[in-house]
PDB file of N, CA and C in Angstrom:
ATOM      1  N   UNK A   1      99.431-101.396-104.550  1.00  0.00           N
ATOM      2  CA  UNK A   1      99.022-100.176-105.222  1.00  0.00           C
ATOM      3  C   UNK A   1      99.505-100.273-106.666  1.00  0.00           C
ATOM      4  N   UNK A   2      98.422-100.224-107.534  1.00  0.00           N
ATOM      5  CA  UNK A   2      98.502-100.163-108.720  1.00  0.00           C
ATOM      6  C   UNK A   2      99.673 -99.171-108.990  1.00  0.00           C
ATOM      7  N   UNK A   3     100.356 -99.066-110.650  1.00  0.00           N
ATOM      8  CA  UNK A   3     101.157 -97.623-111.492  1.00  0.00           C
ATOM      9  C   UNK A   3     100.260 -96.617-111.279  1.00  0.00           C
ATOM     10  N   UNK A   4      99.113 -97.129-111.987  1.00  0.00           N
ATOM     11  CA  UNK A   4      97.861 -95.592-111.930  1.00  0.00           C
ATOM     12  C   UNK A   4      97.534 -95.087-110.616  1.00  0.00           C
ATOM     13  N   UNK A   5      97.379 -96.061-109.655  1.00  0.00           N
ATOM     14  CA  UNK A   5      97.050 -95.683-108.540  1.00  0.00           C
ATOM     15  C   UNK A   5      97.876 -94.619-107.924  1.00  0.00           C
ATOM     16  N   UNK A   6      98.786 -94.890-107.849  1.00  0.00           N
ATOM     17  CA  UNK A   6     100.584 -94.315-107.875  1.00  0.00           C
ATOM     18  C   UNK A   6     100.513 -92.503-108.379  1.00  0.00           C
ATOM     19  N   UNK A   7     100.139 -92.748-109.521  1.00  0.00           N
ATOM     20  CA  UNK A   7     100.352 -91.446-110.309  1.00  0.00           C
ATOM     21  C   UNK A   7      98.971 -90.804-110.435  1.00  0.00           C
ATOM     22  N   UNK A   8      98.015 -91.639-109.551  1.00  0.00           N
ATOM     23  CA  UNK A   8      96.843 -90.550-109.320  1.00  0.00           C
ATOM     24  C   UNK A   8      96.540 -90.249-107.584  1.00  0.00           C
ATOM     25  N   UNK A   9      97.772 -90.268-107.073  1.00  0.00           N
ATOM     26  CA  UNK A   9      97.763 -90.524-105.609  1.00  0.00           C
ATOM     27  C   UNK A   9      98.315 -89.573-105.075  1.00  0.00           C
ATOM     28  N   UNK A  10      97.837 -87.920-104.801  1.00  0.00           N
ATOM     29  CA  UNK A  10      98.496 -86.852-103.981  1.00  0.00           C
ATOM     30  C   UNK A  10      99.731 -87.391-103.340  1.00  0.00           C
ATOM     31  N   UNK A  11     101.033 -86.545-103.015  1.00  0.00           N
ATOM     32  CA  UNK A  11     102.177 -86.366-102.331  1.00  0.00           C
ATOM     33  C   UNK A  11     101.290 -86.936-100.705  1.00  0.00           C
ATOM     34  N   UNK A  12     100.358 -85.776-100.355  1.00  0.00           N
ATOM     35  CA  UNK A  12      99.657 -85.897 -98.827  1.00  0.00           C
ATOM     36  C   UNK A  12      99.375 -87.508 -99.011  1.00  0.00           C
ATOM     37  N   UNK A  13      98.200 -88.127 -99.602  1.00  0.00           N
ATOM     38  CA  UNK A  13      97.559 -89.439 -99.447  1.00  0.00           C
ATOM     39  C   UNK A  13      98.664 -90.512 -99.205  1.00  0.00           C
ATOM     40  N   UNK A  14      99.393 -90.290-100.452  1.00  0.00           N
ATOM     41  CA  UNK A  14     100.656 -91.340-100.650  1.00  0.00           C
ATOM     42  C   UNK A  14     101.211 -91.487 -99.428  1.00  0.00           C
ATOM     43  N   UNK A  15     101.713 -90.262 -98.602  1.00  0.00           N
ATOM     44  CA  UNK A  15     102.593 -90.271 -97.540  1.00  0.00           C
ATOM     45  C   UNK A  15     102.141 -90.679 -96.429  1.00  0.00           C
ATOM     46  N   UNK A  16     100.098 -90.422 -96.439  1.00  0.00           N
ATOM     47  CA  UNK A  16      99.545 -91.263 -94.978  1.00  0.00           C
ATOM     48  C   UNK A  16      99.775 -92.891 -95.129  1.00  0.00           C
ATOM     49  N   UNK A  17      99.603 -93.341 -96.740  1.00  0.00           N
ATOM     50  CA  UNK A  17      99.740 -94.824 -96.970  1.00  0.00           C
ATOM     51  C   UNK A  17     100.553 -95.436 -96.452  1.00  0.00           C
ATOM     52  N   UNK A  18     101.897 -94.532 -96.907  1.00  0.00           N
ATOM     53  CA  UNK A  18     103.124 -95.259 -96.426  1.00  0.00           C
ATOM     54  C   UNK A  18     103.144 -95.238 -94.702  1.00  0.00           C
ATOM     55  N   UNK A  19     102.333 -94.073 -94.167  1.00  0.00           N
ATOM     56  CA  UNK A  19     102.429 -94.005 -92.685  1.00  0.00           C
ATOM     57  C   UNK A  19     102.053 -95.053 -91.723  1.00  0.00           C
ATOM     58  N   UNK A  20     100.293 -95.408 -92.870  1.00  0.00           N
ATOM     59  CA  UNK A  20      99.667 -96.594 -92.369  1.00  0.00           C
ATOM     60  C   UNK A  20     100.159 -97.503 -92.098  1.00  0.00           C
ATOM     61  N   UNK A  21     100.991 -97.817 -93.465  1.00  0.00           N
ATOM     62  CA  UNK A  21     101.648 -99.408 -93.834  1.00  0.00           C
ATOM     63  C   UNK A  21     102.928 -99.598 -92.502  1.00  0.00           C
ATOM     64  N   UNK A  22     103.437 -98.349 -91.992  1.00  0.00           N
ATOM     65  CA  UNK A  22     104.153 -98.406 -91.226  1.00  0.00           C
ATOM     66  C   UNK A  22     104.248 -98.609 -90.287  1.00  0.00           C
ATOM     67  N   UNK A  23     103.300 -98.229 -89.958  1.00  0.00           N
ATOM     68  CA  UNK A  23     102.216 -98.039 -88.173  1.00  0.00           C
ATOM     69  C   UNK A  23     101.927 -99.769 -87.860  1.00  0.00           C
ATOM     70  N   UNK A  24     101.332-100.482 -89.208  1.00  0.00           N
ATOM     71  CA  UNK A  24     100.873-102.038 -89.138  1.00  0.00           C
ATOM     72  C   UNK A  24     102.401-103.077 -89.384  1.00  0.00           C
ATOM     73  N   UNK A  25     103.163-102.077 -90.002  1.00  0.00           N
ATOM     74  CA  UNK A  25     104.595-103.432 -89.521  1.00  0.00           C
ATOM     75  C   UNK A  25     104.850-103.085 -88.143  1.00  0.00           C
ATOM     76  N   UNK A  26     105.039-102.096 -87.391  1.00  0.00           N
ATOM     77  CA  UNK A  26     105.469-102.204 -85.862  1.00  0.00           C
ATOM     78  C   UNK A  26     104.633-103.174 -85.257  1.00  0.00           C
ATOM     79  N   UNK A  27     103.482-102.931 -85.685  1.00  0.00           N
ATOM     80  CA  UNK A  27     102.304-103.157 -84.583  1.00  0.00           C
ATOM     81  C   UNK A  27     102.674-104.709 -84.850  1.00  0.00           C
ATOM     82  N   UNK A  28     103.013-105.262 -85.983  1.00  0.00           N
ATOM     83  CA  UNK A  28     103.292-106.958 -85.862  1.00  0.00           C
ATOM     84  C   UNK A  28     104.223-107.333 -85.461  1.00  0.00           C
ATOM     85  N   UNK A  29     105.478-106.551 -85.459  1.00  0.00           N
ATOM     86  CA  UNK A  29     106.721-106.727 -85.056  1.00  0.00           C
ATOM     87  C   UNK A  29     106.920-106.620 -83.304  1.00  0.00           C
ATOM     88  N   UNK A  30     106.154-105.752 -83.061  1.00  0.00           N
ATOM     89  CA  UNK A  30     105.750-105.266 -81.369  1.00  0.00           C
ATOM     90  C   UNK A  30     105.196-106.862 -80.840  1.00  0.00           C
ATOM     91  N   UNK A  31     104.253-107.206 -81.611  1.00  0.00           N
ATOM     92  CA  UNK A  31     103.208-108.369 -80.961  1.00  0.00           C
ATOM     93  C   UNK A  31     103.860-109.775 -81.161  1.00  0.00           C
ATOM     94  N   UNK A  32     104.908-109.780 -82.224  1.00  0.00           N
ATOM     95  CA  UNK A  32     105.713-110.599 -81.939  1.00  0.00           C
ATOM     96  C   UNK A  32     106.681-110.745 -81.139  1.00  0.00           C
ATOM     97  N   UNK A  33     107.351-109.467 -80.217  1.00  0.00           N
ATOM     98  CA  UNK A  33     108.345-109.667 -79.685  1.00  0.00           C
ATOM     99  C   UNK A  33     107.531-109.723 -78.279  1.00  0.00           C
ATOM    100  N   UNK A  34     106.576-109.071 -78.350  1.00  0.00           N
ATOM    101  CA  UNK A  34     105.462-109.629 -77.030  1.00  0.00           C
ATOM    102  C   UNK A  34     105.568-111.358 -76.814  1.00  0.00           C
ATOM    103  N   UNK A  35     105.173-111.652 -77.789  1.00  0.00           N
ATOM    104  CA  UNK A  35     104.861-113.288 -78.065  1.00  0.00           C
ATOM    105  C   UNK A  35     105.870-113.920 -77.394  1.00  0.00           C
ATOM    106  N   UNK A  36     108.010-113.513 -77.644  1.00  0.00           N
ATOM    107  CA  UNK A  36     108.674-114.148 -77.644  1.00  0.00           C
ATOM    108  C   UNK A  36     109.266-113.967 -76.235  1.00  0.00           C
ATOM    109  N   UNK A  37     108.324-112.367 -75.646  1.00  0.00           N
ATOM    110  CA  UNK A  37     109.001-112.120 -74.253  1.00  0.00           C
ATOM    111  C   UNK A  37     107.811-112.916 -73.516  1.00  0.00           C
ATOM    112  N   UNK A  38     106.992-113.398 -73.309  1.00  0.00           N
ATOM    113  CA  UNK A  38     106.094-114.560 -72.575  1.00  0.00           C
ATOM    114  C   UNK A  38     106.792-115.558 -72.995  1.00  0.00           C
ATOM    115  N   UNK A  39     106.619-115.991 -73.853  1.00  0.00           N
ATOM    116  CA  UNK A  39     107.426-117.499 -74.051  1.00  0.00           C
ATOM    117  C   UNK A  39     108.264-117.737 -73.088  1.00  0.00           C
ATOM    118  N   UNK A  40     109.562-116.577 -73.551  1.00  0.00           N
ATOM    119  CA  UNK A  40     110.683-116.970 -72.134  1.00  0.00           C
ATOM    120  C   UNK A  40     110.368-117.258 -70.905  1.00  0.00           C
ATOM    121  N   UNK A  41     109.530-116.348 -70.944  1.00  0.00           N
ATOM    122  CA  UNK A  41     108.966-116.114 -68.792  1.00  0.00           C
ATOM    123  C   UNK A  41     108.223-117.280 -68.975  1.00  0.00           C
ATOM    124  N   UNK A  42     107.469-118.187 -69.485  1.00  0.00           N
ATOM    125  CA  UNK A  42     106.730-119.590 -69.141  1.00  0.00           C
ATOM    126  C   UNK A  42     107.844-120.476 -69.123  1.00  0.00           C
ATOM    127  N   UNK A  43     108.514-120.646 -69.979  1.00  0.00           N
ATOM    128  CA  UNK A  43     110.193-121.047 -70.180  1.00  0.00           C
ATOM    129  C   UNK A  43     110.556-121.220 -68.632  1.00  0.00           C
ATOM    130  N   UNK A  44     111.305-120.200 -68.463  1.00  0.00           N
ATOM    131  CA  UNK A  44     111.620-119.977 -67.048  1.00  0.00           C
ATOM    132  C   UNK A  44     111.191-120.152 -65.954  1.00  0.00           C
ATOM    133  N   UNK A  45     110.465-119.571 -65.894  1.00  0.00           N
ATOM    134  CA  UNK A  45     108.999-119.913 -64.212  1.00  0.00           C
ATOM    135  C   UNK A  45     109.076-121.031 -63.542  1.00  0.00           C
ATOM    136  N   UNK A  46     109.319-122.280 -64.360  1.00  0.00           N
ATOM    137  CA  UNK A  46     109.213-123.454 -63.593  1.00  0.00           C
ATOM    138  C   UNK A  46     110.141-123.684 -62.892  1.00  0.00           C
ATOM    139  N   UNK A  47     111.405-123.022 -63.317  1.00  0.00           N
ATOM    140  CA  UNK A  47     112.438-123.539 -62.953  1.00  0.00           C
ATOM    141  C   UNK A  47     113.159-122.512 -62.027  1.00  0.00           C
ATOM    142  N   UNK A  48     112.130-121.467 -61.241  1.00  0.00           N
ATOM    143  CA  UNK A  48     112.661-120.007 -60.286  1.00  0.00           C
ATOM    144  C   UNK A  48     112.149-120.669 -59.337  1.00  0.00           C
ATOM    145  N   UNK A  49     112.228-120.013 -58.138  1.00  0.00           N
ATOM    146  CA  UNK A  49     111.426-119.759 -56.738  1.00  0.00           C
ATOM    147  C   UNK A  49     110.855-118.795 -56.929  1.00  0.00           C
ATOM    148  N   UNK A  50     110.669-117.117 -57.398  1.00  0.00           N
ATOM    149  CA  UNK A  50     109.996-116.414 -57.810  1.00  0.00           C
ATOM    150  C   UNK A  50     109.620-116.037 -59.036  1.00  0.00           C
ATOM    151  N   UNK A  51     108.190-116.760 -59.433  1.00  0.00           N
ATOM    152  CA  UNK A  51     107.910-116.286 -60.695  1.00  0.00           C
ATOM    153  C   UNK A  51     108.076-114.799 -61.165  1.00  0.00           C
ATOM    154  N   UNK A  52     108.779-115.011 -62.498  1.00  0.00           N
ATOM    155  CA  UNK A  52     109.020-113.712 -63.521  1.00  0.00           C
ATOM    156  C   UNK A  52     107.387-112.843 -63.949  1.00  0.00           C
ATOM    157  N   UNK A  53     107.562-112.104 -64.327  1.00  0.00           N
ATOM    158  CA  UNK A  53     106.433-110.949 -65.646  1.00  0.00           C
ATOM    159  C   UNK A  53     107.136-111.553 -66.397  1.00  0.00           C
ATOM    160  N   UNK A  54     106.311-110.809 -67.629  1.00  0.00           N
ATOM    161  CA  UNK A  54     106.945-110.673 -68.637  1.00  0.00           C
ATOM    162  C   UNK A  54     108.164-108.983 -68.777  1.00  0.00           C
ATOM    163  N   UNK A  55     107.403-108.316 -68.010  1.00  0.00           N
ATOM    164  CA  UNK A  55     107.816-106.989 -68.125  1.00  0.00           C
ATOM    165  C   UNK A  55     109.143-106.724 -67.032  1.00  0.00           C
ATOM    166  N   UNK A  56     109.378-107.807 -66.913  1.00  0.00           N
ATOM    167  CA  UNK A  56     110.849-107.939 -65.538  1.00  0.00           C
ATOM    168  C   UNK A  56     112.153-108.513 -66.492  1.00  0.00           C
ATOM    169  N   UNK A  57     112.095-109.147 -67.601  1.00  0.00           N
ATOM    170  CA  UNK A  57     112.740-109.670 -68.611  1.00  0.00           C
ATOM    171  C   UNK A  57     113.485-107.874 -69.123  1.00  0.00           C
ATOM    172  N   UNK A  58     111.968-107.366 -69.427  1.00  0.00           N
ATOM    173  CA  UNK A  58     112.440-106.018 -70.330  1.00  0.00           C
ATOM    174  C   UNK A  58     111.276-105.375 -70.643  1.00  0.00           C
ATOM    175  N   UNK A  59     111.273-104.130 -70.874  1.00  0.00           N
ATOM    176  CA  UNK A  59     110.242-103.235 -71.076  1.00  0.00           C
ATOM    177  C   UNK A  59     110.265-102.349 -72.467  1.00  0.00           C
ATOM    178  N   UNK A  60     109.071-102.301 -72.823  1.00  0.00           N
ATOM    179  CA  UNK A  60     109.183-101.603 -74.268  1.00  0.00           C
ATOM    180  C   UNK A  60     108.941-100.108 -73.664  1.00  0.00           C
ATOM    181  N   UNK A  61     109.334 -99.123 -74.917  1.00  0.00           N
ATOM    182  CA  UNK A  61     109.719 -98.111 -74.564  1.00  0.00           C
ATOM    183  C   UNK A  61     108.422 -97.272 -73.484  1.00  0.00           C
ATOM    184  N   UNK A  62     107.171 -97.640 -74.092  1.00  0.00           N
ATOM    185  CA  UNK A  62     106.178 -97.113 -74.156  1.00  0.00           C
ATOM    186  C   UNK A  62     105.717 -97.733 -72.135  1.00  0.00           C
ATOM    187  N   UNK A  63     106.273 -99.066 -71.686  1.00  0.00           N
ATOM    188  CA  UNK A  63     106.187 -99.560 -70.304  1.00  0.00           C
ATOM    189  C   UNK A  63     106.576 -98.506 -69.541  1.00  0.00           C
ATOM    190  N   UNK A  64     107.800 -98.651 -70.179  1.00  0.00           N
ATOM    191  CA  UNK A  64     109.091 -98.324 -68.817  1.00  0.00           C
ATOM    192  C   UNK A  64     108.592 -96.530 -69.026  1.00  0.00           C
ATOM    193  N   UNK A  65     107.615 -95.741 -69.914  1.00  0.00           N
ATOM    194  CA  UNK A  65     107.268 -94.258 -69.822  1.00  0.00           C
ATOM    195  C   UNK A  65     105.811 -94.301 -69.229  1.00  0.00           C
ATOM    196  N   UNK A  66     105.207 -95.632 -68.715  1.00  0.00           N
ATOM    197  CA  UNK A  66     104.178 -95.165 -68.238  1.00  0.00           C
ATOM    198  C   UNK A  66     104.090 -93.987 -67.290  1.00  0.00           C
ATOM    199  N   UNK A  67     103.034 -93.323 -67.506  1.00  0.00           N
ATOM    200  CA  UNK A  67     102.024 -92.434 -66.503  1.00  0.00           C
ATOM    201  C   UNK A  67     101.155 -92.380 -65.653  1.00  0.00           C
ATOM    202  N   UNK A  68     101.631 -92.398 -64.564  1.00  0.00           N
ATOM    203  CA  UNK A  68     100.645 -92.324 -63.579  1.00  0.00           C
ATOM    204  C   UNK A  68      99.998 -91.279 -63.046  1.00  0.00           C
ATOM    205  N   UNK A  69     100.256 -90.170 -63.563  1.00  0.00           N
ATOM    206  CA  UNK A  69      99.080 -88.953 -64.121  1.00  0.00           C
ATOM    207  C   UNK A  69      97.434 -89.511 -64.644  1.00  0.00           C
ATOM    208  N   UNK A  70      96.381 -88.981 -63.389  1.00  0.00           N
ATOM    209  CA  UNK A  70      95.262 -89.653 -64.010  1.00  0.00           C
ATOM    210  C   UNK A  70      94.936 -88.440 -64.667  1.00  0.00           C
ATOM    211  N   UNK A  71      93.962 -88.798 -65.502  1.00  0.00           N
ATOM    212  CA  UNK A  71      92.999 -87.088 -65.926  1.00  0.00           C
ATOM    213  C   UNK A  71      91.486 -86.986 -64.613  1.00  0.00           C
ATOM    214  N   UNK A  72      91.633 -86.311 -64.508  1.00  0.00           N
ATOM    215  CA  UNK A  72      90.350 -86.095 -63.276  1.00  0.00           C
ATOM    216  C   UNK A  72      89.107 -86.264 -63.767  1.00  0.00           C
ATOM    217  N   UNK A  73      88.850 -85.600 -65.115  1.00  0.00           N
ATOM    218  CA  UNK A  73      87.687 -85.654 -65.622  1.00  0.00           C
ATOM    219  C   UNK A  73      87.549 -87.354 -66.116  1.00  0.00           C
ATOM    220  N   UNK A  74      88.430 -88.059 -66.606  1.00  0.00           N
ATOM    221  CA  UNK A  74      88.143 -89.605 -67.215  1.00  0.00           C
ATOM    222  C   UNK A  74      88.242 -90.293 -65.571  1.00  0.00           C
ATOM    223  N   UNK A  75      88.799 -89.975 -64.781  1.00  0.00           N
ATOM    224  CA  UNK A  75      88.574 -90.703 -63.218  1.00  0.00           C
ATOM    225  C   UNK A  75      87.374 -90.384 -62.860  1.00  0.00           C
ATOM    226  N   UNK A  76      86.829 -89.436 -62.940  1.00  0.00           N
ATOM    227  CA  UNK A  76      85.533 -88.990 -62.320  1.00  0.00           C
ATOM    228  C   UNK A  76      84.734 -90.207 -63.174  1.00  0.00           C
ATOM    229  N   UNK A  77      84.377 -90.419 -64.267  1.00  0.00           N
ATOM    230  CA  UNK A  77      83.715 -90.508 -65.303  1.00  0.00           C
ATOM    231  C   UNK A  77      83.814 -92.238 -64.822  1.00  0.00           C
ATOM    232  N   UNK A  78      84.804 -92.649 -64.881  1.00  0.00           N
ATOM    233  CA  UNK A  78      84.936 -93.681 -64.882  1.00  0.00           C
ATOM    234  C   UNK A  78      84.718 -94.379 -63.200  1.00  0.00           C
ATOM    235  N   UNK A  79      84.300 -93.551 -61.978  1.00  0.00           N
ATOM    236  CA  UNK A  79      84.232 -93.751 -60.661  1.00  0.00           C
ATOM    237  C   UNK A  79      82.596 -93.703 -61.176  1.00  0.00           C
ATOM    238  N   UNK A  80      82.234 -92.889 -61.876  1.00  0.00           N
ATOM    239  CA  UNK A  80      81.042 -93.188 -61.598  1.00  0.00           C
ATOM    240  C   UNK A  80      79.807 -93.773 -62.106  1.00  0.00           C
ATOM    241  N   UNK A  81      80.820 -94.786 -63.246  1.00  0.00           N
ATOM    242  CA  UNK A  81      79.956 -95.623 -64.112  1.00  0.00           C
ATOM    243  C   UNK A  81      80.503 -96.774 -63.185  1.00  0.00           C
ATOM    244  N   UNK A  82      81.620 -96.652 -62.460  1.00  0.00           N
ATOM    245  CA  UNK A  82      81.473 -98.351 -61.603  1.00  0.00           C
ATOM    246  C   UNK A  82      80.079 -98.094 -60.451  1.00  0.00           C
ATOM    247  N   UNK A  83      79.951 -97.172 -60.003  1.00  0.00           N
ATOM    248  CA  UNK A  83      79.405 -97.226 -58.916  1.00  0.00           C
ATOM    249  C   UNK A  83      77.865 -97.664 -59.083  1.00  0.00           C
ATOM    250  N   UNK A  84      77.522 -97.281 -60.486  1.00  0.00           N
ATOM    251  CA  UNK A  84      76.418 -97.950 -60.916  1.00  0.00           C
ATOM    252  C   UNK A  84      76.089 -99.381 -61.065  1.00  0.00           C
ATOM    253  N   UNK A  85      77.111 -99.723 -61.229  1.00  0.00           N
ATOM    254  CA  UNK A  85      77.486-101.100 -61.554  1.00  0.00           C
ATOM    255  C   UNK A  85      77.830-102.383 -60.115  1.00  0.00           C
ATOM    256  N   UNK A  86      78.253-101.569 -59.394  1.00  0.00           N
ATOM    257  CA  UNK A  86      78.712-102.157 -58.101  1.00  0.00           C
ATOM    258  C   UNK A  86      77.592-101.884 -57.184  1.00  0.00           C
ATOM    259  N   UNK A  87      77.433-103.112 -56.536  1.00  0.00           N
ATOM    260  CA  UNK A  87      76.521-102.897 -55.083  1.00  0.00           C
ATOM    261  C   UNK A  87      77.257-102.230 -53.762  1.00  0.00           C
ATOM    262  N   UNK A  88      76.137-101.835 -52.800  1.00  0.00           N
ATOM    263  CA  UNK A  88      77.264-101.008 -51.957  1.00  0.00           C
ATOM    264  C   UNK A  88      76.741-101.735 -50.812  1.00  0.00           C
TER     265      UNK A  88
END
């Protein structure tokens, strides 16, 4: 971002920029530590009797809070675009 850009850039805009820019370092930092938690588990595996996950090493915050709350209306929706799709 340009000086001018800078000083022609609302408080609001500026602050989604920085939000953006923020949002895209996790998201690389996330996909790298993805990267480094497979590695291990291929690492390892050969050398268990029971193969590892990756997600048995450790879980990111967002794993270990999954929901198993469906929404009824996206289950419905989604039961009945397989059924189109599937022979019976």
């Amino acid at each position: 971002m340009s000086e001018t850009e800078l000083m022609d850039t609302t408080p609001y805009a500026f602050n989604r920029k920085v939000e953006g820019w923020m949002k895209t370092q996790k998201r690389i930092e996330r996909s790298e530590w993805e990267r480094t938690r497979w590695l291990a588990v291929m690492c390892m595996n050969p050398h268990l009797k029971k193969p590892l996950k990756p997600t048995d090493l450790f879980k990111f915050d967002d794993e270990s809070k999954a929901s198993k709350v469906v929404d009824p209306v996206v289950d419905e929706k989604a039961n009945r675009i397989s059924k189109k799709w599937r022979p019976e």
